[in-house]
PDB file of N, CA and C in Angstrom:
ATOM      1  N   UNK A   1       1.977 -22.013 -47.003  1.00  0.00           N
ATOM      2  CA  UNK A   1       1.623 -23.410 -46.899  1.00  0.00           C
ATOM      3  C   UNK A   1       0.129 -23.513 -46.620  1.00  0.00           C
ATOM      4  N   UNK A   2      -0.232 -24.265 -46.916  1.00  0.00           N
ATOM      5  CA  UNK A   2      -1.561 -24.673 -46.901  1.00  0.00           C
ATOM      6  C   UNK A   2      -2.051 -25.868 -46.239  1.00  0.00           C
ATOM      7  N   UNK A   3      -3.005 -25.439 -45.377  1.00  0.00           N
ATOM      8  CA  UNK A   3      -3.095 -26.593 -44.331  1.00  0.00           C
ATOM      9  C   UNK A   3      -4.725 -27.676 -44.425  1.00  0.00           C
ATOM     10  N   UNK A   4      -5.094 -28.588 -44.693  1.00  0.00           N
ATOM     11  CA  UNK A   4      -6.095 -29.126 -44.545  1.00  0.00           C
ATOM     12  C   UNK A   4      -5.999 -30.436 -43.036  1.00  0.00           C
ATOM     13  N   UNK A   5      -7.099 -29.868 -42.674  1.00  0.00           N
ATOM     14  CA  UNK A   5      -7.434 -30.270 -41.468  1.00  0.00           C
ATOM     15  C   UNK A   5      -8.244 -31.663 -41.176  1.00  0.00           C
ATOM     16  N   UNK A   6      -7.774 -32.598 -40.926  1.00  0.00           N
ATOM     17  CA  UNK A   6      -9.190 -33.860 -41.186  1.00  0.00           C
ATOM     18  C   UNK A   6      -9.609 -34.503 -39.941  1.00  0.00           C
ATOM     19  N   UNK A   7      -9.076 -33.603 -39.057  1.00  0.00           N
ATOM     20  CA  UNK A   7      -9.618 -34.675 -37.720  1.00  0.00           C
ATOM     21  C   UNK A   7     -10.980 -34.408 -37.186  1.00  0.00           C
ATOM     22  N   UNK A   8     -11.196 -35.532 -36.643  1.00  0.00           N
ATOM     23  CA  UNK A   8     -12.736 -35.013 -35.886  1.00  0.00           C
ATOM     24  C   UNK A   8     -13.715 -36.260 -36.775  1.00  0.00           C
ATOM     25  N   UNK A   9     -14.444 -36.275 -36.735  1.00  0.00           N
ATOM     26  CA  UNK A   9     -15.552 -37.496 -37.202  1.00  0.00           C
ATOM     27  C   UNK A   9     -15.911 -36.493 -38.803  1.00  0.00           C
ATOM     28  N   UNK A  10     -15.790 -37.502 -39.652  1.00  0.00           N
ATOM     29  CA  UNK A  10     -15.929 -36.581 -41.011  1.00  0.00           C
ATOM     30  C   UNK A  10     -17.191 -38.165 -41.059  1.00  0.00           C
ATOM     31  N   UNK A  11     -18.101 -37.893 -42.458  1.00  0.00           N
ATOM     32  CA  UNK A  11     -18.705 -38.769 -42.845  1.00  0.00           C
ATOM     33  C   UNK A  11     -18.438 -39.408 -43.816  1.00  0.00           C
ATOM     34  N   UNK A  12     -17.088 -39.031 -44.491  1.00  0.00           N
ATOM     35  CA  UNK A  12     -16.532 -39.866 -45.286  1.00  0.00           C
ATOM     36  C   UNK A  12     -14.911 -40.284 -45.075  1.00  0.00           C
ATOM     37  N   UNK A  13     -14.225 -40.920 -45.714  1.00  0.00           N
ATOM     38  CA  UNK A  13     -12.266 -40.985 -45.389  1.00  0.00           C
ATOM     39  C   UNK A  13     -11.926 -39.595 -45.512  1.00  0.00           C
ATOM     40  N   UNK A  14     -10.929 -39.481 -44.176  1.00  0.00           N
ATOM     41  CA  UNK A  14     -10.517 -38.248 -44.267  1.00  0.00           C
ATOM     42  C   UNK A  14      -9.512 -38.435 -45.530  1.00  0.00           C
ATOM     43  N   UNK A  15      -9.233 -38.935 -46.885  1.00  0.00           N
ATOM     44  CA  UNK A  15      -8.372 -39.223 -47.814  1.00  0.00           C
ATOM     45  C   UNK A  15      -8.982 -38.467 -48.311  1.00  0.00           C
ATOM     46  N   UNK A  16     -10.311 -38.535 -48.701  1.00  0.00           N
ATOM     47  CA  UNK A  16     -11.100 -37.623 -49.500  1.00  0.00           C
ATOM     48  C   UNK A  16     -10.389 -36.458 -49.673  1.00  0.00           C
ATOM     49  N   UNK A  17     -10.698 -35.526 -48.694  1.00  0.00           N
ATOM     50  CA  UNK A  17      -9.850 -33.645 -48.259  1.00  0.00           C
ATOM     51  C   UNK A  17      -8.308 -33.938 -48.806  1.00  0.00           C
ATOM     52  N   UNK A  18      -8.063 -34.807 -48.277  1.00  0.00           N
ATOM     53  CA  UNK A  18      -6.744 -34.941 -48.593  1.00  0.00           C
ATOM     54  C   UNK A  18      -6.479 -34.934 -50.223  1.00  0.00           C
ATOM     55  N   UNK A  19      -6.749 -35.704 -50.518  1.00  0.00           N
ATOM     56  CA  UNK A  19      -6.522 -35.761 -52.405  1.00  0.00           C
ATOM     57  C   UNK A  19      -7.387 -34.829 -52.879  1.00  0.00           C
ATOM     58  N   UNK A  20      -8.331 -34.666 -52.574  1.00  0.00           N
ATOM     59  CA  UNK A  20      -8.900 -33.154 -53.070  1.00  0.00           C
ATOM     60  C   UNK A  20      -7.776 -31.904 -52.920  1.00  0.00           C
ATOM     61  N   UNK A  21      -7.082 -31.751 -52.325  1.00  0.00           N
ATOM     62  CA  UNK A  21      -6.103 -30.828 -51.929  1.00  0.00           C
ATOM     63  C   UNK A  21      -5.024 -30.759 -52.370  1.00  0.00           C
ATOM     64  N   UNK A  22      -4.442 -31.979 -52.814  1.00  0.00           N
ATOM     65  CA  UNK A  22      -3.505 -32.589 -53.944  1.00  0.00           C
ATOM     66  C   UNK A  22      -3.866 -32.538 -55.172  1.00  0.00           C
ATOM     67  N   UNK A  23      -4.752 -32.793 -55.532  1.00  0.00           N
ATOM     68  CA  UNK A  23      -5.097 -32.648 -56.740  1.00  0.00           C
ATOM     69  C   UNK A  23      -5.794 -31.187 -57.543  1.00  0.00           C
ATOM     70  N   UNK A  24      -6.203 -30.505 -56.251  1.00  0.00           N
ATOM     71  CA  UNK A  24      -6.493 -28.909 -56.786  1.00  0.00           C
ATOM     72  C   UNK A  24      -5.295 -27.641 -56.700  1.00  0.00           C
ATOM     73  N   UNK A  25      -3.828 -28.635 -56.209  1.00  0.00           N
ATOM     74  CA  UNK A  25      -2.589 -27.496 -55.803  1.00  0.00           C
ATOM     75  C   UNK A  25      -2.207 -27.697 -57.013  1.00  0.00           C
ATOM     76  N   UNK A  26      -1.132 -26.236 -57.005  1.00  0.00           N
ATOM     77  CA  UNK A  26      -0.370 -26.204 -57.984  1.00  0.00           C
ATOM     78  C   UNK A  26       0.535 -26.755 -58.240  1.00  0.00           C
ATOM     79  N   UNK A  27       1.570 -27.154 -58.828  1.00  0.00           N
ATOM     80  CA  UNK A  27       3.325 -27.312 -58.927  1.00  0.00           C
ATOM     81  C   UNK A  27       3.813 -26.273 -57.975  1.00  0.00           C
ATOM     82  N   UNK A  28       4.895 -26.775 -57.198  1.00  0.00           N
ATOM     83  CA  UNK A  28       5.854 -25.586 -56.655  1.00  0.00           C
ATOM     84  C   UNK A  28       4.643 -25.537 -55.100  1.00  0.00           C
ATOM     85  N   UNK A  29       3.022 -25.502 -54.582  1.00  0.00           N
ATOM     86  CA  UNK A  29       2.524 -25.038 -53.489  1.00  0.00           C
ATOM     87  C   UNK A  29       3.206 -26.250 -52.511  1.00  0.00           C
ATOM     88  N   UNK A  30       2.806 -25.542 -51.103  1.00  0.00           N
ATOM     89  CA  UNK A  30       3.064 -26.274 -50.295  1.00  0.00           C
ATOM     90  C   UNK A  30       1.952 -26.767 -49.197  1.00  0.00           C
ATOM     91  N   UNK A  31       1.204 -28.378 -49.051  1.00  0.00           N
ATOM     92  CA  UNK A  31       0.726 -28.520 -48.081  1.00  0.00           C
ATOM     93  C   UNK A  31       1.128 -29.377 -47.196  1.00  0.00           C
ATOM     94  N   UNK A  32       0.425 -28.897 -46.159  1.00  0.00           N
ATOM     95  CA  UNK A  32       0.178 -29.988 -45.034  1.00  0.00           C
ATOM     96  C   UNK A  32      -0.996 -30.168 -44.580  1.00  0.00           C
ATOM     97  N   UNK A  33      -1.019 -31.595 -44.404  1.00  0.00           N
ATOM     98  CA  UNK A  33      -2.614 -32.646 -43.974  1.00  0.00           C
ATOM     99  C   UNK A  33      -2.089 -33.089 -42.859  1.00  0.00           C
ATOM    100  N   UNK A  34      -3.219 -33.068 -42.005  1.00  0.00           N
ATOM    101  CA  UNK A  34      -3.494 -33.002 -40.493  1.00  0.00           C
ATOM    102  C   UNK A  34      -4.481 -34.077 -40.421  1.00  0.00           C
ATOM    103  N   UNK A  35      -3.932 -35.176 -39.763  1.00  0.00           N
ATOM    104  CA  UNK A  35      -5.140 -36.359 -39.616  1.00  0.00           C
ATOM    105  C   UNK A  35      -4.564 -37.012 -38.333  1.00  0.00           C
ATOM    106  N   UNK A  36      -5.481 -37.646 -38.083  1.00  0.00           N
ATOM    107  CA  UNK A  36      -6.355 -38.383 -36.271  1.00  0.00           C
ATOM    108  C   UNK A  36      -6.763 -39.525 -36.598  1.00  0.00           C
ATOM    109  N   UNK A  37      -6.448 -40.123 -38.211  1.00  0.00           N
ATOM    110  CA  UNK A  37      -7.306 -41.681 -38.321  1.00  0.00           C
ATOM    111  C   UNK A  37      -5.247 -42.140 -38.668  1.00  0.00           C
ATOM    112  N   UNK A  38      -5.107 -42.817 -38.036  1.00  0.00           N
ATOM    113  CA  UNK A  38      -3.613 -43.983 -38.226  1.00  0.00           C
ATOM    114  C   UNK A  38      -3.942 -44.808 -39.962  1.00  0.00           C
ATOM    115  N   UNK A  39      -4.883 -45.315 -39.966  1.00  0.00           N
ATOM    116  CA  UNK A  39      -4.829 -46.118 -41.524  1.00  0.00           C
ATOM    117  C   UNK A  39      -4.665 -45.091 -42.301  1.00  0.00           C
ATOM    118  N   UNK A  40      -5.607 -44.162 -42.635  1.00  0.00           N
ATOM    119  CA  UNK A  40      -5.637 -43.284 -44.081  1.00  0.00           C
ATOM    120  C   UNK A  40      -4.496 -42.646 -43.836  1.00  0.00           C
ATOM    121  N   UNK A  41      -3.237 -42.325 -42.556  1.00  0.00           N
ATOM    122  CA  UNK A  41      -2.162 -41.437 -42.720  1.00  0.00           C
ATOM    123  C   UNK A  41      -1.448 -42.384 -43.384  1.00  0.00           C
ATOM    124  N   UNK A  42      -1.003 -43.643 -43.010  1.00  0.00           N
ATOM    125  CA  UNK A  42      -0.310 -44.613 -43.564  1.00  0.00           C
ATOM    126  C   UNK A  42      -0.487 -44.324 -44.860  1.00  0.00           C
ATOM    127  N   UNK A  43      -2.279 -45.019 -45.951  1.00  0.00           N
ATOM    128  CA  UNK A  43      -2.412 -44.927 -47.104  1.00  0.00           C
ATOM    129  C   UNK A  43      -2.044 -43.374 -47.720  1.00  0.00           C
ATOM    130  N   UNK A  44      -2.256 -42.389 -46.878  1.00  0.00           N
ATOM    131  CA  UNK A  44      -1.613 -40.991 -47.631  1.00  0.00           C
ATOM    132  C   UNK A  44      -0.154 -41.393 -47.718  1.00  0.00           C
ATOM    133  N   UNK A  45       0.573 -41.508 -46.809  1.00  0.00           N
ATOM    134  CA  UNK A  45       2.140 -41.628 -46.739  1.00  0.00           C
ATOM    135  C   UNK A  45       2.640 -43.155 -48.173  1.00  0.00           C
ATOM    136  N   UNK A  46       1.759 -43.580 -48.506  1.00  0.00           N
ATOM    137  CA  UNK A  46       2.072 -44.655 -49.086  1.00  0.00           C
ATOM    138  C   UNK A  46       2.011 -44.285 -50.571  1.00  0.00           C
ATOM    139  N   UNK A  47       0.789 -43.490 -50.332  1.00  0.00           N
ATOM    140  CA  UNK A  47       0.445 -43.054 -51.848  1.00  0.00           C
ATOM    141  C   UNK A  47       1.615 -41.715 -52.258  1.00  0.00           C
ATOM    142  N   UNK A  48       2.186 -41.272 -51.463  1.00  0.00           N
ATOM    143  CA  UNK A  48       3.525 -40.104 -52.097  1.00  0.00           C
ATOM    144  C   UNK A  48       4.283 -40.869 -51.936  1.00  0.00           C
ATOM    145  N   UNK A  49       4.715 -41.842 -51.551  1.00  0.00           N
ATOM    146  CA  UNK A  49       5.685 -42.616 -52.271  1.00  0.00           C
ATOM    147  C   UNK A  49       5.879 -43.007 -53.168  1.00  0.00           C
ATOM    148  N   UNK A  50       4.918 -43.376 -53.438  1.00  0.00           N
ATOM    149  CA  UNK A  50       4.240 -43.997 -54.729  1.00  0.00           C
ATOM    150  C   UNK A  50       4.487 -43.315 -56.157  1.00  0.00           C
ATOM    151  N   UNK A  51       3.940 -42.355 -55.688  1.00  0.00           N
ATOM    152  CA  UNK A  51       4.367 -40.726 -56.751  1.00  0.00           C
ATOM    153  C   UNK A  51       5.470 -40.214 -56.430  1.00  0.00           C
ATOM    154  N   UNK A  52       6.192 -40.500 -55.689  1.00  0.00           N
ATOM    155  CA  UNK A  52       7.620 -39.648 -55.614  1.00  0.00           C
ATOM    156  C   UNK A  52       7.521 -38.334 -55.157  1.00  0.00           C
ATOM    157  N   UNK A  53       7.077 -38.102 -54.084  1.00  0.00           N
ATOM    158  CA  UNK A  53       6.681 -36.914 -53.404  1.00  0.00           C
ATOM    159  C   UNK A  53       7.210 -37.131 -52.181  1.00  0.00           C
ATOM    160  N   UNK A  54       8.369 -36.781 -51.953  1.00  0.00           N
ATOM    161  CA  UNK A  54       8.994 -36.478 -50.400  1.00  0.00           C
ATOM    162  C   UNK A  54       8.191 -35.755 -49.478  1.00  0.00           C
ATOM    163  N   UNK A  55       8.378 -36.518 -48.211  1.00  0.00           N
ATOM    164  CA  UNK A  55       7.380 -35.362 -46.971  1.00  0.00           C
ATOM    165  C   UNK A  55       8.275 -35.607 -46.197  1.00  0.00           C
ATOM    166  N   UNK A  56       7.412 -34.758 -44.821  1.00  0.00           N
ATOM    167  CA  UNK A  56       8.019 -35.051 -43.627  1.00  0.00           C
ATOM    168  C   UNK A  56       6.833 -35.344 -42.553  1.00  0.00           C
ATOM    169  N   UNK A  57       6.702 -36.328 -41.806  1.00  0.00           N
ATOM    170  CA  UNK A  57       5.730 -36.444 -40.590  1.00  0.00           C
ATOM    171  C   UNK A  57       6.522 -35.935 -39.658  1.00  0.00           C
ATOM    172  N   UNK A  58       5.306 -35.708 -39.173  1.00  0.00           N
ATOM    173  CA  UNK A  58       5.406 -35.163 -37.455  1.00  0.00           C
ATOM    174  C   UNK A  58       4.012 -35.484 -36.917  1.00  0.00           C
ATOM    175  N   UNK A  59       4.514 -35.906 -35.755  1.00  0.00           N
ATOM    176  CA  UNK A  59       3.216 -36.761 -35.067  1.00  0.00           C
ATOM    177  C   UNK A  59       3.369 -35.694 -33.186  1.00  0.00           C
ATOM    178  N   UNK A  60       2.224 -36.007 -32.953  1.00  0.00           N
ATOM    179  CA  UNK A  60       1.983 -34.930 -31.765  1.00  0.00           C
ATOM    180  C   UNK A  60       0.524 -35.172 -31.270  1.00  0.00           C
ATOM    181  N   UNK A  61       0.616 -36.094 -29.989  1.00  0.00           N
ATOM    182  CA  UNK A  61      -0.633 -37.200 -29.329  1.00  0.00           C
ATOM    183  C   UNK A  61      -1.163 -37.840 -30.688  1.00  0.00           C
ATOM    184  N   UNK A  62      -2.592 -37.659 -30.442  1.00  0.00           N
ATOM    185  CA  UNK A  62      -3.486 -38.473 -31.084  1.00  0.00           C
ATOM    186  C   UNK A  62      -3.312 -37.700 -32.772  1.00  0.00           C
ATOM    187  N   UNK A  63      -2.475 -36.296 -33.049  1.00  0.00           N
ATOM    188  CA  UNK A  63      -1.992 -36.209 -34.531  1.00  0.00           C
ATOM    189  C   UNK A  63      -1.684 -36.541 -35.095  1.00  0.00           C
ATOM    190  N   UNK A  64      -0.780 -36.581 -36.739  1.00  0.00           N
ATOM    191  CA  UNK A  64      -0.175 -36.983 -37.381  1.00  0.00           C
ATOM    192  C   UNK A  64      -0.513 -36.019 -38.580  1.00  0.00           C
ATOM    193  N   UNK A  65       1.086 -35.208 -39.027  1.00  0.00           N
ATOM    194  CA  UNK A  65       0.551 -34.228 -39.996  1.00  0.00           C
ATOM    195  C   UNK A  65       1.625 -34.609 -40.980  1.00  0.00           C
ATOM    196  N   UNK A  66       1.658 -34.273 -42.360  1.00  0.00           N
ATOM    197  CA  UNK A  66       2.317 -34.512 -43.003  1.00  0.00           C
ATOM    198  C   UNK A  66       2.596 -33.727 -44.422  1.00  0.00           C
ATOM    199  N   UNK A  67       3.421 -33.179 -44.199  1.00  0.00           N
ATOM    200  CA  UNK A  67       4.228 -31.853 -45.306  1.00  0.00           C
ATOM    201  C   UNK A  67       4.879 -31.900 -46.436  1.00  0.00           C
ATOM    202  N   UNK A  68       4.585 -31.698 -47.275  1.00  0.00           N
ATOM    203  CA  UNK A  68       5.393 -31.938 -48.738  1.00  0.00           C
ATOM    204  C   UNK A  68       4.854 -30.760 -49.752  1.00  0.00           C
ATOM    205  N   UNK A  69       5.505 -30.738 -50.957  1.00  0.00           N
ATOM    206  CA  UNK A  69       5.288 -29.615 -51.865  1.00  0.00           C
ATOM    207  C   UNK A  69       5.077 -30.602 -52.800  1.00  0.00           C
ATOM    208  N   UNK A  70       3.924 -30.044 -53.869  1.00  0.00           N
ATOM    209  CA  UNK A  70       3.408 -30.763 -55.123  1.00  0.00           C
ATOM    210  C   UNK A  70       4.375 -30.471 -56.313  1.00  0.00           C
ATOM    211  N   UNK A  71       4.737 -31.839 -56.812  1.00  0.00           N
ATOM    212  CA  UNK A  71       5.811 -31.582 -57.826  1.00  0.00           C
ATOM    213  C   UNK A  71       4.954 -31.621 -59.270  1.00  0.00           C
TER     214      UNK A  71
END
């Protein structure tokens, strides 16, 4: 699994890393995105719906990570 990390003060949306990471996996890999901003987890979680990409959250304090495999 493959993990991208976005917390911490980035200078751009942590969505950025995120769809960069989605969009450079294969079919069949597996990641998980790790974010600390509440809106862009929502808009990530909204946007695999969207596409039909099952996950799973798990949230843990100020975390929120979220796991799925690229179909």
């Amino acid at each position: 699994m493959k993990t991208i990390n976005t917390c911490g003060k980035l200078p751009y949306s942590p969505l950025i890393p995120a769809i960069k990471a989605l969009c450079d996996a294969n079919k069949g890999d597996k990641l998980e995105i790790i974010m600390d901003d509440a809106t862009a987890f929502s808009d990530l979680k909204e946007y695999l719906s969207e596409v039909k990409i099952g996950f799973r959250e798990i949230y843990d304090g100020e975390q929120m990570t979220v796991q799925f495999t690229v179909k």
